[in-house]
Protein backbone atom coordinates (compact mmCIF):
# COMPACT_ATOMS: atom_id res chain seq x y z
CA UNK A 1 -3.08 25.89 -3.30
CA UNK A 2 -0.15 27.74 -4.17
CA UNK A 3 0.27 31.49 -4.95
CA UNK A 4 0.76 30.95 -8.07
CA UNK A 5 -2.01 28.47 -9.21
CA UNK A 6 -5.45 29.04 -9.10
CA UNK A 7 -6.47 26.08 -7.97
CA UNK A 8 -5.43 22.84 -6.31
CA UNK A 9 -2.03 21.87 -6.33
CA UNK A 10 -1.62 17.89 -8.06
CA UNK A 11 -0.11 17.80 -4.53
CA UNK A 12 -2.65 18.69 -2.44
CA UNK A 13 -5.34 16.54 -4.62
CA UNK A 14 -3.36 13.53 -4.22
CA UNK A 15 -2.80 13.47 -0.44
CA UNK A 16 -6.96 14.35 -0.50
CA UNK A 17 -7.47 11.33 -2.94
CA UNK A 18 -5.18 9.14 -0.36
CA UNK A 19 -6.90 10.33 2.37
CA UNK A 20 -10.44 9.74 0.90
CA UNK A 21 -9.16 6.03 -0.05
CA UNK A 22 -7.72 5.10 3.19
CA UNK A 23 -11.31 6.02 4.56
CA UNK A 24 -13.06 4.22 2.40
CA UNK A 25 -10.97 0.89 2.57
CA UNK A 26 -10.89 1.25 6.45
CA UNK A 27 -14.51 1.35 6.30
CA UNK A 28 -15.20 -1.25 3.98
CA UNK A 29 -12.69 -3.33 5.53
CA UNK A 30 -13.99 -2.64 8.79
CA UNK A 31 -16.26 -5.90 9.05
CA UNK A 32 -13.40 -8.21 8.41
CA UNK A 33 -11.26 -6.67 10.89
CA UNK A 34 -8.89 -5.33 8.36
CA UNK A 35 -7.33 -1.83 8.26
CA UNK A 36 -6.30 -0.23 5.26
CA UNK A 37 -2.62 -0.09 6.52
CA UNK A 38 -2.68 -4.06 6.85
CA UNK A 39 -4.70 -4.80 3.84
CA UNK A 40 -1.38 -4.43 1.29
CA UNK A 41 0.35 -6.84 3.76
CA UNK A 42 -2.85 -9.53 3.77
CA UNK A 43 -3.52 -9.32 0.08
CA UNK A 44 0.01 -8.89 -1.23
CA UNK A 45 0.69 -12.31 1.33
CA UNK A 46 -2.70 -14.37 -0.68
CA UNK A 47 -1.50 -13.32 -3.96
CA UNK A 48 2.30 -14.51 -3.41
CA UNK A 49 0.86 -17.88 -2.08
CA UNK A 50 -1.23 -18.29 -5.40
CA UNK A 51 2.45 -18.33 -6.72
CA UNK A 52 3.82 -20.58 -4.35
CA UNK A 53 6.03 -17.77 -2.50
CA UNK A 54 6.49 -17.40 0.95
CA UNK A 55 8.26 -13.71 1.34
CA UNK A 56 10.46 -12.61 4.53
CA UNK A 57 9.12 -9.62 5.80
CA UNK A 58 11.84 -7.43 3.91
CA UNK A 59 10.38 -9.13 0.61
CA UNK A 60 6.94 -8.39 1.33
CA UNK A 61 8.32 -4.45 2.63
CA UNK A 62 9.98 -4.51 -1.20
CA UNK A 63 6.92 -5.32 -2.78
CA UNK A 64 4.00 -3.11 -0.93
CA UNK A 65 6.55 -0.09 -0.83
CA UNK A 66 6.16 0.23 2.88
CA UNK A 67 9.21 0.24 5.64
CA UNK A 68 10.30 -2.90 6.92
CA UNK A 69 9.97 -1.38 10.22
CA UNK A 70 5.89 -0.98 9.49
CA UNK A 71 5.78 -3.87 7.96
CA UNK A 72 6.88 -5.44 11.04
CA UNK A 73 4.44 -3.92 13.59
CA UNK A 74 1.77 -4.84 11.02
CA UNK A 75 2.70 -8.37 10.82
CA UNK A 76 3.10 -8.68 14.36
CA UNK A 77 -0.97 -7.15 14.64
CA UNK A 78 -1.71 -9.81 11.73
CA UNK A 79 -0.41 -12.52 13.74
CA UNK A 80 -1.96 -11.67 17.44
CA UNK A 81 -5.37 -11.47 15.26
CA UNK A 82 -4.40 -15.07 13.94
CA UNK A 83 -4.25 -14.21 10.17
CA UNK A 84 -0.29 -14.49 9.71
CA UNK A 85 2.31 -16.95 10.98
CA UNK A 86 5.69 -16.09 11.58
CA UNK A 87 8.64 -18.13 11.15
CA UNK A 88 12.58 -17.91 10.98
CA UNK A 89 13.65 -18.81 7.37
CA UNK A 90 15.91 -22.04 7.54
CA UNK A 91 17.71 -20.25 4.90
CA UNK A 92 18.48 -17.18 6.87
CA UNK A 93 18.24 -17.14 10.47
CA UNK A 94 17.87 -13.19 10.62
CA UNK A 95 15.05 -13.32 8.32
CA UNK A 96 11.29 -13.95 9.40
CA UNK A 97 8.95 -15.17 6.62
CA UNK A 98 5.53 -14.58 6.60
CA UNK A 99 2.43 -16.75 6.04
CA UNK A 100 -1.64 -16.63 5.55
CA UNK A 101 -3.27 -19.21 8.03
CA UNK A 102 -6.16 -20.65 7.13
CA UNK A 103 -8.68 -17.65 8.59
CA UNK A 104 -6.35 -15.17 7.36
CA UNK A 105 -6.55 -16.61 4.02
CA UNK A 106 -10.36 -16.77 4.29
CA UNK A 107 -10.56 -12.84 5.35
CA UNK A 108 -7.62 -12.06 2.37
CA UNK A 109 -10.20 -13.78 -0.13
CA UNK A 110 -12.90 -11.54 1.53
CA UNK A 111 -10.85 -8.60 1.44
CA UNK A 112 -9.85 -8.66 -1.98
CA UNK A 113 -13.28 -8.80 -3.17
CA UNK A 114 -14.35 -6.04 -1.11
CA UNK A 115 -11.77 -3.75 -1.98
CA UNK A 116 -12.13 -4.53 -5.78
CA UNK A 117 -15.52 -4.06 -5.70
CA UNK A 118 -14.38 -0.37 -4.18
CA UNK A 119 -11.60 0.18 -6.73
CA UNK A 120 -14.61 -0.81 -9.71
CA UNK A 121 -16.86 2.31 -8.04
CA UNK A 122 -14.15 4.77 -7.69
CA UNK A 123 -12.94 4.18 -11.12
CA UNK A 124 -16.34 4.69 -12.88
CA UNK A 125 -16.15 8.52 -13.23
CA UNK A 126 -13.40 7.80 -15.92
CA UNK A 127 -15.48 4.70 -18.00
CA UNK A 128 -14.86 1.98 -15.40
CA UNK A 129 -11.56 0.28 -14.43
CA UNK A 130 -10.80 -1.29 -17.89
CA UNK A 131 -11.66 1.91 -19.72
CA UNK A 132 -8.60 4.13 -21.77
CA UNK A 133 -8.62 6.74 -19.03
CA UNK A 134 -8.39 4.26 -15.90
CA UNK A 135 -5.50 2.78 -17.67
CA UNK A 136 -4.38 6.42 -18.41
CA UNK A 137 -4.76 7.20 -15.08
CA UNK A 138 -3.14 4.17 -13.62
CA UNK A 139 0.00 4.90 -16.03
CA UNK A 140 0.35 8.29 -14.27
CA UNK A 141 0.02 7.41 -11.33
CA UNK A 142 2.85 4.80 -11.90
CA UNK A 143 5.12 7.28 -13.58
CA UNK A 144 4.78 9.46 -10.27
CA UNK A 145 5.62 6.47 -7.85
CA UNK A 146 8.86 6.02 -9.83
CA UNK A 147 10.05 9.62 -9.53
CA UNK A 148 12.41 8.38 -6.02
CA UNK A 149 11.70 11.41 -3.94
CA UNK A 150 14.47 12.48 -1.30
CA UNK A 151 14.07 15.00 1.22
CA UNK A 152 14.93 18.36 0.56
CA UNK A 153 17.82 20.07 2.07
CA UNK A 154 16.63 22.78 4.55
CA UNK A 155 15.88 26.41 3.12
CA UNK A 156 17.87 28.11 6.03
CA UNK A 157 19.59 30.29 4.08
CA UNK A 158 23.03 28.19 5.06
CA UNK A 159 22.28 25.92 1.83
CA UNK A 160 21.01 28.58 -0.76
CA UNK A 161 23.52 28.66 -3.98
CA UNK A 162 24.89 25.13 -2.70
CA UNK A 163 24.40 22.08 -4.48
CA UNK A 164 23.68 18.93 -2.29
């Protein structure tokens, strides 16, 4: 909260609402061996396959919104759990592409059913997933992600009355 609201900051609700997600993937998840840090990477990977793409690692980084550094550790868990291959791209010998084998298309499949299943229950409070609000909702929340949000310079008193 901040002094000058009486309640919650949007802030503060949405790194609770994160945090209460990422729980309840990582639990629901938990029987397929999934984490809710490597389920954008597995699902994002089945979904490009249905359309015949086969990202590099930077791609898939692009498209989940995560850091190609992260991205990397992940796939490197994905493959020692044999769900991902990794290969060079003939196109681009700097560039790794990334793959579902069979299993790890088997547990995406899973996955995506599982987490849908969660999305349907936590969206019920505003009519259900397909309702006017969950699409109001979801509208927000898009208009938020594409606010780019760069760090702050420091308040140390050598940058006050100085534009960036």
């Amino acid at each position: 909260m901040s002094e000058d609201s009486p309640g919650p900051t949007p802030g503060f609700l949405v790194w609770r609402l994160a945090n209460k997600w990422r729980a309840a993937v990582d639990r629901a998840l938990a029987p397929l061996g999934l984490t809710h840090a490597q389920y954008p990477l597995i699902s994002s990977l089945y979904g490009m396959r249905r359309d015949g793409e086969r990202p590099s690692q930077r791609q898939l980084a692009d498209h989940t919104g995560m850091e190609a550094l992260y991205v990397s550790k992940l796939a490197r868990a994905l493959e020692s759990a044999g769900l991902i291959e990794r290969t060079r791209d003939p196109r681009d010998p700097r560039a790794v592409q990334l793959a579902l084998t069979e299993e790890g298309e088997a547990v995406a499949r899973r996955a995506v059913v599982v987490v849908r299943e969660l999305v349907d229950r936590s969206m019920e409070p505003l009519g259900g997933l397909d309702g006017p609000r969950a699409r109001a909702f979801t509208d927000e929340l898009t208009a938020l992600l594409d606010v780019p949000l760069a760090p702050l310079p420091p308040n140390d008193g050598t940058t006050q009355g100085r534009t960036p």
